[in-house]
Protein backbone atom coordinates (compact mmCIF):
# COMPACT_ATOMS: atom_id res chain seq x y z
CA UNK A 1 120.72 98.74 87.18
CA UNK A 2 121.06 99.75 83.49
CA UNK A 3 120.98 103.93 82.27
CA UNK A 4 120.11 102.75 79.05
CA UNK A 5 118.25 100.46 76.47
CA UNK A 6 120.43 97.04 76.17
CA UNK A 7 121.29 95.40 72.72
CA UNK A 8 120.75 91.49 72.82
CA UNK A 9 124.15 91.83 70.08
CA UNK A 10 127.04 94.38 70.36
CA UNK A 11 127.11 96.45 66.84
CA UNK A 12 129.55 94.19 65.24
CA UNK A 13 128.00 90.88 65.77
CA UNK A 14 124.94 92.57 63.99
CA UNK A 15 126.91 94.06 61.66
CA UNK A 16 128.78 90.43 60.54
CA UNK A 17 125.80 88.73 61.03
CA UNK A 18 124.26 91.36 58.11
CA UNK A 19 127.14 90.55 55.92
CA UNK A 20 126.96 87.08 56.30
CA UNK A 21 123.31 87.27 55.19
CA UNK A 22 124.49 89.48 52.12
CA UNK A 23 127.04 86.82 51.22
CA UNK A 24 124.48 84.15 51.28
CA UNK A 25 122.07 85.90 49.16
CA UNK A 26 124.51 86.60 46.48
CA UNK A 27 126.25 83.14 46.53
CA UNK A 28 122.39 81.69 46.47
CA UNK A 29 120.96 84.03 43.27
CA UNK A 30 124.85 83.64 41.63
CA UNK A 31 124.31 79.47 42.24
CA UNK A 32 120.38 79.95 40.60
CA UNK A 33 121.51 81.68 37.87
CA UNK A 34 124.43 79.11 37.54
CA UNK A 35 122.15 75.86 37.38
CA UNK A 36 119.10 77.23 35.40
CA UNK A 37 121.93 78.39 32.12
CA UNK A 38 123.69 74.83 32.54
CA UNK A 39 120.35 73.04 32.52
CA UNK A 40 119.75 71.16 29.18
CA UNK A 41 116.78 71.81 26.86
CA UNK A 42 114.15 69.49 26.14
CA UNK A 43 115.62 67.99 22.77
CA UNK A 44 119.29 66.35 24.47
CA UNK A 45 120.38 63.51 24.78
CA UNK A 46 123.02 61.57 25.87
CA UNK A 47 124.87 61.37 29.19
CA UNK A 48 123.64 63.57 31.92
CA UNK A 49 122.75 63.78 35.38
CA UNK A 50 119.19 63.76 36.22
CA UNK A 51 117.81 65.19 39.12
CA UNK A 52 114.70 64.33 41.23
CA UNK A 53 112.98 66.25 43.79
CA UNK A 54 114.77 65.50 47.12
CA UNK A 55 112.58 62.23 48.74
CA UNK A 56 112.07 61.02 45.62
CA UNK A 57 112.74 56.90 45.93
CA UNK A 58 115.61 54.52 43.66
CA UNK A 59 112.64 52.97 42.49
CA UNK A 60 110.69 55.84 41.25
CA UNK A 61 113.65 57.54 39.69
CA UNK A 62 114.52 54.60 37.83
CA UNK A 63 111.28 53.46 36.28
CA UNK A 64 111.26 57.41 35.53
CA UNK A 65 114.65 56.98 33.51
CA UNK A 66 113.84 53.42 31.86
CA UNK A 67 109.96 55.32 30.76
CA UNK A 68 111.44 58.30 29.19
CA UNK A 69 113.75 56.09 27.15
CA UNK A 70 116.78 55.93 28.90
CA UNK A 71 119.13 54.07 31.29
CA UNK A 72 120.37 54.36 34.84
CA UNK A 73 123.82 54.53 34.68
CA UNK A 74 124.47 55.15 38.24
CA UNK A 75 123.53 56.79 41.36
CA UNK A 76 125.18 59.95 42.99
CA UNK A 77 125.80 60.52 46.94
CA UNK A 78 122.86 62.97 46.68
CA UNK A 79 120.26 59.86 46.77
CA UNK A 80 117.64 61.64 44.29
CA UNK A 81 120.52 62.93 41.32
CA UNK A 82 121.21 59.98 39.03
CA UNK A 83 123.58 59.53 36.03
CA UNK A 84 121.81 58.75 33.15
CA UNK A 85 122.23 58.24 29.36
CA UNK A 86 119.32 58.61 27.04
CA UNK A 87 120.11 57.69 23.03
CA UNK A 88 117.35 59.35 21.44
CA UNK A 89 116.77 63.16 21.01
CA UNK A 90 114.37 64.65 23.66
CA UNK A 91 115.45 62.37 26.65
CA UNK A 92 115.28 65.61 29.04
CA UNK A 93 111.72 66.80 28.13
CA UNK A 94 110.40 63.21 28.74
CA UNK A 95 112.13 62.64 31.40
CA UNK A 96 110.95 65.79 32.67
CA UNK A 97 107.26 64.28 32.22
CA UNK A 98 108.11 61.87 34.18
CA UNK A 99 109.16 63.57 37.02
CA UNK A 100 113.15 64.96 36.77
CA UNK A 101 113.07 68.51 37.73
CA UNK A 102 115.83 69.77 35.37
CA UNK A 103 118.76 67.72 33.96
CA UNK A 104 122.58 68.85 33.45
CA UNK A 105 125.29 68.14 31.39
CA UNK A 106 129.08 69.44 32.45
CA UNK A 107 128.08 72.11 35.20
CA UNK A 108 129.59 75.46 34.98
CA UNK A 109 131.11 75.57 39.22
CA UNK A 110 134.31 72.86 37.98
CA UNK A 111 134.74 69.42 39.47
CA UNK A 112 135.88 71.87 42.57
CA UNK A 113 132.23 72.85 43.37
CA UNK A 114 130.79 69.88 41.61
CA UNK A 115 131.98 67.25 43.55
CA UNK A 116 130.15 63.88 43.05
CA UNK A 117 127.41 65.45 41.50
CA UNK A 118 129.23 66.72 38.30
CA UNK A 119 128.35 64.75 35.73
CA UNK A 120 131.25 62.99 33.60
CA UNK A 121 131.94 64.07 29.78
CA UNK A 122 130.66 61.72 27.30
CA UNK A 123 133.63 60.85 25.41
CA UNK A 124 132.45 58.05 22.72
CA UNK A 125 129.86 61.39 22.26
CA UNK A 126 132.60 63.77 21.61
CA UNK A 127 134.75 61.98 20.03
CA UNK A 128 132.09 60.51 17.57
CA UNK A 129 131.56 64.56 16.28
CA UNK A 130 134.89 64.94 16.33
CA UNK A 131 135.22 62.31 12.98
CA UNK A 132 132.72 63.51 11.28
């Protein structure tokens, strides 16, 4: 028999399980926060990476690219975040009509954190504003 009320989780399971919830909402808001200042405007072009909602199909994300003006340039491990390249100014708003949720050019985490969804620099780009 018990004397008193029994706790399902000592103090310091509770306690580091409190933490770890802390941690997570901090590195969540920090990684928001992140991704909504690295996400281009409306009026870029160039290369980028494009990203769908998560489901979305190849298909669907590609006619999405090739009817905002732009081209596929490949797929990432993600399955709905493509590299794309649009030419003309205002590739991200119209490919945000047809579907993208945001688009991103060099992401602020590093290659580190980026992995295979950071988006390579587009050299011809820089080096063509470099000359003039």
């Amino acid at each position: 028999m018990s004397d008193g009320p029994s706790s399902p989780l000592p103090i310091g399971h509770g306690l580091a399980a409190a933490l770890l919830g802390a941690v997570l909402l901090v590195w969540a808001g920090l990684m928001g926060l992140s991704l909504q200042r690295a996400a281009l405007p409306d009026t870029t072009d160039g290369l980028m990476l494009a990203v769908f909602s998560p489901g979305t199909g190849d298909d669907e994300a590609l006619a999405a690219m090739v009817r905002a003006g732009g081209e596929p340039v490949r797929p990432t491990w993600l399955g709905f975040a493509w590299v794309a390249r649009g030419i003309e100014p205002g590739f991200v708003g119209r490919l945000k009509a047809e579907g993208a949720v945001a688009a991103f050019g060099e992401l602020p985490v590093g290659p580190t954190l980026g992995g295979c969804t950071a988006t390579p620099v587009d050299t011809a780009r820089i080096a063509a504003t470099r000359l003039q």
